[in-house]
C-alpha atoms as a PDB file:
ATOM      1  CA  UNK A   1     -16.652  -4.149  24.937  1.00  0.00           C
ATOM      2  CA  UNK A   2     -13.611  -2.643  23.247  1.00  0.00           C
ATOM      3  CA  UNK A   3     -12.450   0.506  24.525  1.00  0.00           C
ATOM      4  CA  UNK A   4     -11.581   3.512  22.528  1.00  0.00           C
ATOM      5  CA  UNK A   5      -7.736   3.618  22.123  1.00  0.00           C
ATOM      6  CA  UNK A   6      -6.742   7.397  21.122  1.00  0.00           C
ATOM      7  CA  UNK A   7      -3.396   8.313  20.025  1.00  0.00           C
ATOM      8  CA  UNK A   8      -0.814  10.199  22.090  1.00  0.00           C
ATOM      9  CA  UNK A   9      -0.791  13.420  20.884  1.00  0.00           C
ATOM     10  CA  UNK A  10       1.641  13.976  18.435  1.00  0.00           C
ATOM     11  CA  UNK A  11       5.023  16.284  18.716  1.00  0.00           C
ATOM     12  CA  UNK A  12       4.980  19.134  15.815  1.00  0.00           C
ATOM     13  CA  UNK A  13       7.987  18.396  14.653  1.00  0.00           C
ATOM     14  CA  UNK A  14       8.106  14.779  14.864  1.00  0.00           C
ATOM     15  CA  UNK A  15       7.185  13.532  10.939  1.00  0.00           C
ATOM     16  CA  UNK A  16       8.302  17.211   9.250  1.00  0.00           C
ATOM     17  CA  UNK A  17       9.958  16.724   6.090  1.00  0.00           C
ATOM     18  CA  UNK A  18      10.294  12.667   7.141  1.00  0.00           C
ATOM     19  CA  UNK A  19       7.033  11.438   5.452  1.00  0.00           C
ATOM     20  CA  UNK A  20       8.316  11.725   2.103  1.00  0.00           C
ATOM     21  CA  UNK A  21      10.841   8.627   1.096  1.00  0.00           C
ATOM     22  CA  UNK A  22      12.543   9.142  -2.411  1.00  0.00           C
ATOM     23  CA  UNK A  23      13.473   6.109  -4.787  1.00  0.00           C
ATOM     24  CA  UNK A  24      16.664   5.567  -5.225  1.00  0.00           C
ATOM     25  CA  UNK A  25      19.053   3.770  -7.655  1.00  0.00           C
ATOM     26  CA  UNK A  26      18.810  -0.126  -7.112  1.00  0.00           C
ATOM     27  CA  UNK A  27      21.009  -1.416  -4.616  1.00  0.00           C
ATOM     28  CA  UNK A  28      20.890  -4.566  -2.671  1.00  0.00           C
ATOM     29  CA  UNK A  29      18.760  -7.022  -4.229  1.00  0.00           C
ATOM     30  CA  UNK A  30      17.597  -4.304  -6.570  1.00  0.00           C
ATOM     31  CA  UNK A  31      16.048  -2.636  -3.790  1.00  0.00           C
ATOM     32  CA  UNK A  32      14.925   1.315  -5.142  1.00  0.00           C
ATOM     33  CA  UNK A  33      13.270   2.248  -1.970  1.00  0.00           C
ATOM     34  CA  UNK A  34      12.846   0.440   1.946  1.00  0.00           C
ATOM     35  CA  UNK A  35      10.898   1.431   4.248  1.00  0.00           C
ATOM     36  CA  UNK A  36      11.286  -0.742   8.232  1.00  0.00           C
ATOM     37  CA  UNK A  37       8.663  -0.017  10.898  1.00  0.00           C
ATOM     38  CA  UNK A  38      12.103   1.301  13.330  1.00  0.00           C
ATOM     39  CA  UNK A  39      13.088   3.732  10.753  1.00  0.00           C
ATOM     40  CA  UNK A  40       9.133   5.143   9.940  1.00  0.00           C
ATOM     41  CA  UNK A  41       8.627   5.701  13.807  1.00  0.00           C
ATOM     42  CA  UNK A  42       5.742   3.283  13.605  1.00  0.00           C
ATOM     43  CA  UNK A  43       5.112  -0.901  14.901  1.00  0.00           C
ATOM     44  CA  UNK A  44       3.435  -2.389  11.576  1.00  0.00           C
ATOM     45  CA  UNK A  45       4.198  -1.604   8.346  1.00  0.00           C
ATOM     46  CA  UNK A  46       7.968  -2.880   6.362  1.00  0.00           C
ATOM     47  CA  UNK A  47       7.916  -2.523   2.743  1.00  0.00           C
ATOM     48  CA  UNK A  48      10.560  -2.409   0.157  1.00  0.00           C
ATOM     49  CA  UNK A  49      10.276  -2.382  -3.642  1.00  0.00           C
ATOM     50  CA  UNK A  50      12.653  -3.762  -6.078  1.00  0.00           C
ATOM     51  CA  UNK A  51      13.683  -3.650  -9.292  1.00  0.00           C
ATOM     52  CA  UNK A  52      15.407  -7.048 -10.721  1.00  0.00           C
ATOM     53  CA  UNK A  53      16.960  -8.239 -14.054  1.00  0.00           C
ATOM     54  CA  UNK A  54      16.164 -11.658 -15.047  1.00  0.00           C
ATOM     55  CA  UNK A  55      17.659 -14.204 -12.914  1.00  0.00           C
ATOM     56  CA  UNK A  56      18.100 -11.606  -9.892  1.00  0.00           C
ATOM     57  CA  UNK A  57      16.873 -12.935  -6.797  1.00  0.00           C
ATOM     58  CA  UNK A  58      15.488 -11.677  -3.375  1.00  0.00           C
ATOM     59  CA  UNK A  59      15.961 -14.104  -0.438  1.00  0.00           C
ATOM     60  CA  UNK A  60      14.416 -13.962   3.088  1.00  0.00           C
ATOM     61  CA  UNK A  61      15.210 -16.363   6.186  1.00  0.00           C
ATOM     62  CA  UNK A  62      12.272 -17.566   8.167  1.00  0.00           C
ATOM     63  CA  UNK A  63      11.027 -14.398  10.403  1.00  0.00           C
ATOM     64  CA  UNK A  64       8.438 -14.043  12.688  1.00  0.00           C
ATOM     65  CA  UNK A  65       6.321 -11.761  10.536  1.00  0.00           C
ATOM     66  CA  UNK A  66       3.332 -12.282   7.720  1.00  0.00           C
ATOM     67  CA  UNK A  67       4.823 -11.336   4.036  1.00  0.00           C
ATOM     68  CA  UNK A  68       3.030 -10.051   1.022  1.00  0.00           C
ATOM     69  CA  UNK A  69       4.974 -10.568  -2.383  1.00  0.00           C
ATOM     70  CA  UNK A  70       3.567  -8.515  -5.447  1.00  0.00           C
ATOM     71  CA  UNK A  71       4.966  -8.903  -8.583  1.00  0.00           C
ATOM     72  CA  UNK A  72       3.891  -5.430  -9.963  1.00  0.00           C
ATOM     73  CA  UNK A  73       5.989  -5.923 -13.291  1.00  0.00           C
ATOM     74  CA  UNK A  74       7.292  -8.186 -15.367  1.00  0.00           C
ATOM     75  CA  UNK A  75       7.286 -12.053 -14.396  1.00  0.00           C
ATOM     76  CA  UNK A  76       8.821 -14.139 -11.204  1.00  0.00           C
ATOM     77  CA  UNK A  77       8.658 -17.082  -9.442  1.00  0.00           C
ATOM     78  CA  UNK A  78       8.074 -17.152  -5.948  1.00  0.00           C
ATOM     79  CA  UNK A  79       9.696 -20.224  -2.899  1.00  0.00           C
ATOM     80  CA  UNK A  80       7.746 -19.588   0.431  1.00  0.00           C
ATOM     81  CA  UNK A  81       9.032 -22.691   2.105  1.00  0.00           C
ATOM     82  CA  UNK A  82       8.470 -26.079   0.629  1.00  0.00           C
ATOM     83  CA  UNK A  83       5.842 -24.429  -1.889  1.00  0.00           C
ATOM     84  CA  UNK A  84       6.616 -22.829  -5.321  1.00  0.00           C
ATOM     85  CA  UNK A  85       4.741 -20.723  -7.448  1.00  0.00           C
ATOM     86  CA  UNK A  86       6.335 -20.545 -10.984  1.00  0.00           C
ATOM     87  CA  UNK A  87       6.563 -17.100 -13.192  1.00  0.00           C
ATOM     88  CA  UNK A  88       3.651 -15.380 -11.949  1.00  0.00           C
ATOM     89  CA  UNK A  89       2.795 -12.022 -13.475  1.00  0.00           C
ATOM     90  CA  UNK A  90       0.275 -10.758 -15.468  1.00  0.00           C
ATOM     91  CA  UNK A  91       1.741  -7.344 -16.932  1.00  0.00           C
ATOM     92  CA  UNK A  92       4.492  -5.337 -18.420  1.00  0.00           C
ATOM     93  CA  UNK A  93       3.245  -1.887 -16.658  1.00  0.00           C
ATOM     94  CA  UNK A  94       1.369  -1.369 -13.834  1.00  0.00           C
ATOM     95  CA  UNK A  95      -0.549   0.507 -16.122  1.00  0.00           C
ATOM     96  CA  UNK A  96      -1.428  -2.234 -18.504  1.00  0.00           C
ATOM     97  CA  UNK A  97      -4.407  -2.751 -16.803  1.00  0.00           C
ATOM     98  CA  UNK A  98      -5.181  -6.159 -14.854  1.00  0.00           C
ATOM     99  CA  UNK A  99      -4.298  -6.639 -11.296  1.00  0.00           C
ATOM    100  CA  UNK A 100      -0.898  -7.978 -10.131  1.00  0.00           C
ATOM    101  CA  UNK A 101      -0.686 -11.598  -8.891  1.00  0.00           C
ATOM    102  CA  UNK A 102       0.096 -11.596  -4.641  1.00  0.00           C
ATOM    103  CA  UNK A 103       1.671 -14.620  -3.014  1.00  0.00           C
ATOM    104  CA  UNK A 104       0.847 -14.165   0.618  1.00  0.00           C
ATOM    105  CA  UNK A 105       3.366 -15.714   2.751  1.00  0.00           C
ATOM    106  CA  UNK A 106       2.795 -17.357   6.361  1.00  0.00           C
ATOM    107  CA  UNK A 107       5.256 -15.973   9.180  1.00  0.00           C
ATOM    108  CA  UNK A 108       8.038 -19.100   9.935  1.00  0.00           C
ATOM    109  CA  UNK A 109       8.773 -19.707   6.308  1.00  0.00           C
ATOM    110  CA  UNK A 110      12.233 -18.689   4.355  1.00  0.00           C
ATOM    111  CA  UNK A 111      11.120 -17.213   0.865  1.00  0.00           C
ATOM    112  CA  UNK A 112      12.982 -16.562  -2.064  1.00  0.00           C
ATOM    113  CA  UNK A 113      11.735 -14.828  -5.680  1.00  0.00           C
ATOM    114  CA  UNK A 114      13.607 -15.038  -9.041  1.00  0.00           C
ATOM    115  CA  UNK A 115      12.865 -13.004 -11.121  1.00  0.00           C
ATOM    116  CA  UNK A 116      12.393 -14.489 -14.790  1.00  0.00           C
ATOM    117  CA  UNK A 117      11.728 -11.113 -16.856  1.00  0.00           C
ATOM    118  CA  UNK A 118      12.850  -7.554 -16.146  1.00  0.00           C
ATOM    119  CA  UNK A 119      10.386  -7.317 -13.005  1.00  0.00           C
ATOM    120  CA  UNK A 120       9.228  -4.818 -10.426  1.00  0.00           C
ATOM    121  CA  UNK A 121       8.562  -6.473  -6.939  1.00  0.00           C
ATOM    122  CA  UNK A 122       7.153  -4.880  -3.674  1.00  0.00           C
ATOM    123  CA  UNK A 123       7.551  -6.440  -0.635  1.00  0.00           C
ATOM    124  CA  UNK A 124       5.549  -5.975   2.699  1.00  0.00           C
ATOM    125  CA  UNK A 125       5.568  -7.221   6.087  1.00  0.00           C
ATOM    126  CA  UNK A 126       3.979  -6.709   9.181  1.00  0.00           C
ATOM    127  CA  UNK A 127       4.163  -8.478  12.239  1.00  0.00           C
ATOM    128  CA  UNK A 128       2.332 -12.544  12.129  1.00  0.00           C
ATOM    129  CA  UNK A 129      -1.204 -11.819  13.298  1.00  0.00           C
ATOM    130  CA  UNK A 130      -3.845 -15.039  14.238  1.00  0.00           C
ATOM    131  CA  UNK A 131      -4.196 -16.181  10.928  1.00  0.00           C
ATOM    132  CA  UNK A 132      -0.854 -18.033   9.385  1.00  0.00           C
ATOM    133  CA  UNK A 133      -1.196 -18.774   5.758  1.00  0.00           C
ATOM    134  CA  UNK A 134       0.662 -19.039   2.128  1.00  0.00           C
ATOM    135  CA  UNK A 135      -1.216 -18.205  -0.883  1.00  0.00           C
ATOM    136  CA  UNK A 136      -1.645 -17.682  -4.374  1.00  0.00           C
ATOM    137  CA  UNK A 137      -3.754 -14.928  -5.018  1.00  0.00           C
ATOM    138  CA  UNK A 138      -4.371 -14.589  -9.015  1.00  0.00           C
ATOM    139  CA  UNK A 139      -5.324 -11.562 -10.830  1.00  0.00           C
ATOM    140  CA  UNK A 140      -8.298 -12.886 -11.950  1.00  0.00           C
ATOM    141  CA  UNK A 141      -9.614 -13.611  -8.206  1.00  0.00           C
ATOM    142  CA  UNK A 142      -8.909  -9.455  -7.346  1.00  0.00           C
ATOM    143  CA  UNK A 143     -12.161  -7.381  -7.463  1.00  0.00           C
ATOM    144  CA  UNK A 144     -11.510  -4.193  -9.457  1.00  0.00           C
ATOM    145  CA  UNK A 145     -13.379  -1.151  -8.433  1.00  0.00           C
ATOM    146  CA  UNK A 146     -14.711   2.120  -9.826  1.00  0.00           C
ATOM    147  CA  UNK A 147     -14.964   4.585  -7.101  1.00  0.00           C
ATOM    148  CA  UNK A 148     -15.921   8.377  -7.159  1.00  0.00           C
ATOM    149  CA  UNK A 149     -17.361  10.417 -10.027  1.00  0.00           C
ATOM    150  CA  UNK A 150     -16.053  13.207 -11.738  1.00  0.00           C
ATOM    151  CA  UNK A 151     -12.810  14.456 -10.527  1.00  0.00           C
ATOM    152  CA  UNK A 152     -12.728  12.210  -7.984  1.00  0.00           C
ATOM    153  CA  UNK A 153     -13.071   8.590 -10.417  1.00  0.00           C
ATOM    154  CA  UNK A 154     -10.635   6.375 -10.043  1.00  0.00           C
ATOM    155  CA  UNK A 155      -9.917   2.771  -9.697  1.00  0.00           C
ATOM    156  CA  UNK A 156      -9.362   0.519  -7.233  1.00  0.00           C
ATOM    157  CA  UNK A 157      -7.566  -3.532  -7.425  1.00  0.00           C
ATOM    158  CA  UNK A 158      -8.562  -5.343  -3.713  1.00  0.00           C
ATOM    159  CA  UNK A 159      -5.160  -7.069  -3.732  1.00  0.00           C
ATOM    160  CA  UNK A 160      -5.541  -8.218  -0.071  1.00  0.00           C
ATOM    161  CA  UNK A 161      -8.956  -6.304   1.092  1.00  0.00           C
ATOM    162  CA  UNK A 162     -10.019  -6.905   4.842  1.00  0.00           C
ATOM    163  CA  UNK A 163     -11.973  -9.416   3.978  1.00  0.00           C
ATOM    164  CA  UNK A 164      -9.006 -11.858   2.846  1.00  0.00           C
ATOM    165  CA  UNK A 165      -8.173 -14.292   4.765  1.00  0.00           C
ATOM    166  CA  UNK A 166      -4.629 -13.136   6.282  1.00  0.00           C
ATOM    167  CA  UNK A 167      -3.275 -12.061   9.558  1.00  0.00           C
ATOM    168  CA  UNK A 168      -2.368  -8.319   9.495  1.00  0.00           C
ATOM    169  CA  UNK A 169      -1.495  -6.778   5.908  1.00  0.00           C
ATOM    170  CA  UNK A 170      -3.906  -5.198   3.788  1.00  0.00           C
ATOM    171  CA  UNK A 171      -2.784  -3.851   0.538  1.00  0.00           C
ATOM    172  CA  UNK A 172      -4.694  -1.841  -2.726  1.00  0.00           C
ATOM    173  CA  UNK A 173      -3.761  -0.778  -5.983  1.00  0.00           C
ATOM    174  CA  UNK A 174      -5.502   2.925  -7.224  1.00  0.00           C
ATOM    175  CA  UNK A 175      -5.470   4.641 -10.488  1.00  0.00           C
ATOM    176  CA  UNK A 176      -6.134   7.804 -10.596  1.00  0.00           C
ATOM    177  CA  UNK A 177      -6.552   9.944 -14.092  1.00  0.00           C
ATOM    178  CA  UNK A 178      -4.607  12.973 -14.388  1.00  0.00           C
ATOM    179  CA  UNK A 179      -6.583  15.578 -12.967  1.00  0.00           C
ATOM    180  CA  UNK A 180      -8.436  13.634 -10.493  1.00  0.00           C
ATOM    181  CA  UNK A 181      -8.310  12.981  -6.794  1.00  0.00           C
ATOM    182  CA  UNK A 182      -8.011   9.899  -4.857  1.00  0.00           C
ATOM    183  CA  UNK A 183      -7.785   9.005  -0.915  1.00  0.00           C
ATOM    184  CA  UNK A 184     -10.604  11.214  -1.179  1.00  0.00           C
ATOM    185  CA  UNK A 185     -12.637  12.708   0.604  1.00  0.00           C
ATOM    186  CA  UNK A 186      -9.986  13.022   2.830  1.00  0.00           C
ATOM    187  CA  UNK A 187     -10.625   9.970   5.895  1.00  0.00           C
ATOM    188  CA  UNK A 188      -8.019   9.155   8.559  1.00  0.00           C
ATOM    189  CA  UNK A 189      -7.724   5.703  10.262  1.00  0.00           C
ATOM    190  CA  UNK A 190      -5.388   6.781  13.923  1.00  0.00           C
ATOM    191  CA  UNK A 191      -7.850   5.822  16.768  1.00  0.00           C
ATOM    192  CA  UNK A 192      -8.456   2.142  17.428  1.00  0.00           C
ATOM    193  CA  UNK A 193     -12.409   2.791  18.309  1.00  0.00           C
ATOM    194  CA  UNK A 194     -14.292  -0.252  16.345  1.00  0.00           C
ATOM    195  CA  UNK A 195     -15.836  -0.308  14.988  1.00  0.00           C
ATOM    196  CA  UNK A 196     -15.997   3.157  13.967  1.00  0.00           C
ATOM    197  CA  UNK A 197     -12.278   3.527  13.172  1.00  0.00           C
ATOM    198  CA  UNK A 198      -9.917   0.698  13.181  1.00  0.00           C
ATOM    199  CA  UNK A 199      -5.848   2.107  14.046  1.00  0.00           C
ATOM    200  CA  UNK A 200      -3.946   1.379  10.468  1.00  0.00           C
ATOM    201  CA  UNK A 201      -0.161   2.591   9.691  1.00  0.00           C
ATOM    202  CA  UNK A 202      -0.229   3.001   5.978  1.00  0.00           C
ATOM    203  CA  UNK A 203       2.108   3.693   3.576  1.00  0.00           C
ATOM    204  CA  UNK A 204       2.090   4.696  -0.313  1.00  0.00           C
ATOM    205  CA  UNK A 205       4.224   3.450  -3.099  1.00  0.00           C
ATOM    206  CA  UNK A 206       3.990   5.503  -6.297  1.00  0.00           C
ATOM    207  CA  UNK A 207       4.638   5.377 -10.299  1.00  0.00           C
ATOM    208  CA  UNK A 208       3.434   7.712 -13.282  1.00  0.00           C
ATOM    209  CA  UNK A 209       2.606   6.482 -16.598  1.00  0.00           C
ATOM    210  CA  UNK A 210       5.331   9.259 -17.769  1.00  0.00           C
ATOM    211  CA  UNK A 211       8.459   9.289 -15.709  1.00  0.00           C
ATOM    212  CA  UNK A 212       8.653  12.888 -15.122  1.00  0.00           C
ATOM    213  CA  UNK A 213       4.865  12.821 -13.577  1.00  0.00           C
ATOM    214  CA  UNK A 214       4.092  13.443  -9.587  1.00  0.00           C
ATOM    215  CA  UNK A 215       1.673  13.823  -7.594  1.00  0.00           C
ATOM    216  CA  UNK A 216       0.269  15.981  -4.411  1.00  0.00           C
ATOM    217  CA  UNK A 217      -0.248  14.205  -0.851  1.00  0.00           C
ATOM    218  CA  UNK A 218      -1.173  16.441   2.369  1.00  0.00           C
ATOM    219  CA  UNK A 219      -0.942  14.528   5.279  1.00  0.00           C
ATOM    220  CA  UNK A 220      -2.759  16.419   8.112  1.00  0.00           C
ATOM    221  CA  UNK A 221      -4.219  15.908  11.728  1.00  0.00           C
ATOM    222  CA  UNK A 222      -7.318  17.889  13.004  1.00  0.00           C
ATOM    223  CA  UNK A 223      -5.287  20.172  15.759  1.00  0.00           C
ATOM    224  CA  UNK A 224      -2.788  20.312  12.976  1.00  0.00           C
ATOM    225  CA  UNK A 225      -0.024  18.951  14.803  1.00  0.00           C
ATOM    226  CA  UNK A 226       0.609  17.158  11.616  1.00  0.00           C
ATOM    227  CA  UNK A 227       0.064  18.809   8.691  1.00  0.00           C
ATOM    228  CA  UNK A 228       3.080  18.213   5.473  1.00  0.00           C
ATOM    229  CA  UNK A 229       2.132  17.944   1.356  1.00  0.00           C
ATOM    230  CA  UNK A 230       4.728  16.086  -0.447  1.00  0.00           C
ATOM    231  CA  UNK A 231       5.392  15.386  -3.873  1.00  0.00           C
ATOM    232  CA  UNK A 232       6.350  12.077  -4.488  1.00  0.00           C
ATOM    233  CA  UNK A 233       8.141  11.107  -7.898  1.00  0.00           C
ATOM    234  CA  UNK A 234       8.110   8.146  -9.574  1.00  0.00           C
ATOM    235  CA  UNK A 235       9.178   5.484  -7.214  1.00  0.00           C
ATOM    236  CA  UNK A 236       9.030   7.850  -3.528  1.00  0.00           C
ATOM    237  CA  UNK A 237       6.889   6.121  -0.738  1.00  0.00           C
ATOM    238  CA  UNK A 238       5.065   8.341   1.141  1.00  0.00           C
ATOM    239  CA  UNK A 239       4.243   7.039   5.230  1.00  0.00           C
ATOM    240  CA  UNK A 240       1.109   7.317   6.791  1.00  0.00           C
ATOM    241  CA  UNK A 241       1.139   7.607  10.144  1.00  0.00           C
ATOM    242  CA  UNK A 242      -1.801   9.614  11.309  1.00  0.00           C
ATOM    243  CA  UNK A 243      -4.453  11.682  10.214  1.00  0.00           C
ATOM    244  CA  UNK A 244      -6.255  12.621   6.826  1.00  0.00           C
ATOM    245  CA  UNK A 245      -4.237  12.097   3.815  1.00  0.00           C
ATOM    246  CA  UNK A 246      -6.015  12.996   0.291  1.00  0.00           C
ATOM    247  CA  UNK A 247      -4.296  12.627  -3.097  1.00  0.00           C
ATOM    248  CA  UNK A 248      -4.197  15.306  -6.077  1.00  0.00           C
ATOM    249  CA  UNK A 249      -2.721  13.856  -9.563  1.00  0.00           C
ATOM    250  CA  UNK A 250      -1.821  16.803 -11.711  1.00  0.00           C
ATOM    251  CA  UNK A 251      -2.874  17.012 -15.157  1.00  0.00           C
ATOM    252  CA  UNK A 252      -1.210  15.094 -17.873  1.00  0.00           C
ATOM    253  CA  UNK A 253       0.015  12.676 -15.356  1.00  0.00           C
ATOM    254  CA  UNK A 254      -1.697   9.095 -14.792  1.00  0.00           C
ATOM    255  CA  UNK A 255      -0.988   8.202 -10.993  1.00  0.00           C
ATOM    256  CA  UNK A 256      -0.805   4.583 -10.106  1.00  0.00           C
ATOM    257  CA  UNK A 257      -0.088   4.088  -6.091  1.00  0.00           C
ATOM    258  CA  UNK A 258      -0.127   1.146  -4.194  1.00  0.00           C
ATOM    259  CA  UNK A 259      -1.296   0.774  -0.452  1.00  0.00           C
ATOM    260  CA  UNK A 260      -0.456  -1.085   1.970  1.00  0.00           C
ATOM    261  CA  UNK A 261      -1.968  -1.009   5.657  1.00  0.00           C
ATOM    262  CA  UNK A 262      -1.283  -3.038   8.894  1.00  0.00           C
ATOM    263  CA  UNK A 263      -2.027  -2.385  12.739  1.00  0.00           C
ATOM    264  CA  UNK A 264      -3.369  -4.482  15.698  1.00  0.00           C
ATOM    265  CA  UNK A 265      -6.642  -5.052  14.198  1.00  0.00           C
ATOM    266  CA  UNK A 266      -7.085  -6.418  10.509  1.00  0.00           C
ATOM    267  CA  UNK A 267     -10.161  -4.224   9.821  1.00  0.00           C
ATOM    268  CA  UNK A 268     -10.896  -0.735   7.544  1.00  0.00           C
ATOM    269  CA  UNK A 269     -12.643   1.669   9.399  1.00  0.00           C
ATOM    270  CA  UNK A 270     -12.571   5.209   8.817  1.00  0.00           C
ATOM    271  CA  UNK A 271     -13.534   8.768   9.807  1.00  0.00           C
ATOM    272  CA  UNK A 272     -14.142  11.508   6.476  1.00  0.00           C
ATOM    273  CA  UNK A 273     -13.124  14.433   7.553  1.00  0.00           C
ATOM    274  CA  UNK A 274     -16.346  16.227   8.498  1.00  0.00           C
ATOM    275  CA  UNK A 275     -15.097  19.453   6.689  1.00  0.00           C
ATOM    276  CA  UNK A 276     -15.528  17.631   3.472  1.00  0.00           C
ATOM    277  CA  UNK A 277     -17.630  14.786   4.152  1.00  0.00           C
ATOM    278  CA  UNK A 278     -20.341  16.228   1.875  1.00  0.00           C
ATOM    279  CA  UNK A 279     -18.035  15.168  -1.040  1.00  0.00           C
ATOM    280  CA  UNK A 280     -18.613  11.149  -0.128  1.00  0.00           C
ATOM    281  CA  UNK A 281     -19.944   9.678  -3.396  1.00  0.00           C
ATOM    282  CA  UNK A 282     -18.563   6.144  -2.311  1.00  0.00           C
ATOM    283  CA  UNK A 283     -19.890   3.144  -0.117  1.00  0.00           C
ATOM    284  CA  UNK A 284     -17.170   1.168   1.410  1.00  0.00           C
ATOM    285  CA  UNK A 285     -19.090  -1.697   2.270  1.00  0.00           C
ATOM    286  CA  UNK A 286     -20.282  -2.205  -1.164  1.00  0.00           C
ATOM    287  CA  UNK A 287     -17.666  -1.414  -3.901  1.00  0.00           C
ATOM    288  CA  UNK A 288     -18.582  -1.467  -7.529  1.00  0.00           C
ATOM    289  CA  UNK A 289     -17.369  -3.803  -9.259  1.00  0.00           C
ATOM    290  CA  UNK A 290     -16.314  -2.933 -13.293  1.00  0.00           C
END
């Protein structure tokens, strides 16, 4: 039987004013914002996003970890080893509507993407987990969910749900109306106790259908130990690493973030906060499909 695994308590000061990561002009490789699990304090989750011309490339050497390529804008092809997937994309905004293409790539294998349009890439990585595997994932093979009601609607593209077949990474895409919340009610995923809560570092990558939008993110334990709202901009990341974590999109401004989760498990278990767990209108085990 697994034990309960409870996180050490946290210092007070150890995440203040560090959760927030602000996008940047591209640099390297076109990379706008990077995130590696050394500099986030945390063992899982790597993640960069990057914005390329056409013809700009990203290129990887064969590491020991499992890699997630989404090609949120624009088109690219994508090299993971011997295989080659040729000018996948399916949009020209991450608002446009359908879900983004993935290539999941197997730990052990160099990987390279071109871009072949003006294109906006995010890259994850978490440590190789049992299962080793490159694929194609298509947007037409990505459930899309509507989840909530009212002020609390949004919706939800499965990129790489639990139930894929990969070893660690999990990654979503939410939209959430100006006005609305998401992440919501606020639910926290820090104790490894399945399988009522499975331990997941997550992190959250953020545009605005109009540039000047944000939005509002508290990030808060129950003692309190952790407790920060940020406002990410267009581009910011916002980390994860423990406790409840609810989103608030301000009026006027269409919030798109994307997810991604890894940690020693590759399950989705959470606790609602039981202050607000009368606001569940959801079922995670059975997500409705649009």
């Amino acid at each position: 039987m697994s034990q309960a695994v409870t996180p050490s308590p946290v210092p007070a000061d150890r995440y203040r004013g560090r959760l927030l990561r602000r996008a940047g002009p591209p640099g390297a490789e076109g990379s706008i914002v990077r995130v590696s699990p050394a500099d986030a304090e945390w063992s899982y989750v790597g993640f960069s996003a990057h914005r390329l011309a056409p013809g700009a490339e990203i290129r990887r050497p064969a590491a020991a970890e499992e890699r997630l390529v989404l090609v949120l804008e624009g088109r690219a092809t994508v090299r993971v080893g011997a295989q080659a997937f040729a000018e996948i994309g399916s949009r020209d905004s991450v608002f446009d509507g359908p879900p983004a293409p993935v290539v999941l790539a197997a730990p052990e294998t160099e990987l390279e993407i071109r871009a072949e349009s003006a294109a906006l890439i995010g890259l994850a990585a978490a440590p190789a987990g049992s299962i080793r595997r490159t694929a194609l994932i298509d947007g037409d093979a990505i459930l899309v969910e509507s989840r909530g009601s009212g002020n609390t609607a949004r919706r939800i593209h499965h990129l790489l749900p639990p139930t894929a077949e990969a070893g660690r990474l999990i990654a979503f895409e939410v939209f959430t109306p100006g006005g609305n919340w998401s992440s919501y009610p606020p639910h926290k995923h820090d104790t490894e106790d399945p399988p009522r809560e499975a331990y997941l570092e997550e992190l959250y990558f953020y545009r605005f259908a109009r540039p000047q939008g944000y939005a509002l993110q508290r990030v808060y334990t129950a003692d309190r130990t952790v407790d920060e709202i940020v406002a990410p901009t267009d581009g910011d990341v916002v980390l994860v690493p423990a406790g409840y974590h609810p989103v608030g999109a301000p009026a006027g401004y269409d919030c798109y973030y994307l997810n991604v989760m890894a940690g020693p498990n590759r399950a989705w278990h959470f606790t609602v906060d039981p202050d607000h767990a009368w606001l569940m209108d959801w079922d995670p085990s059975a997500p409705q499909s649009r």
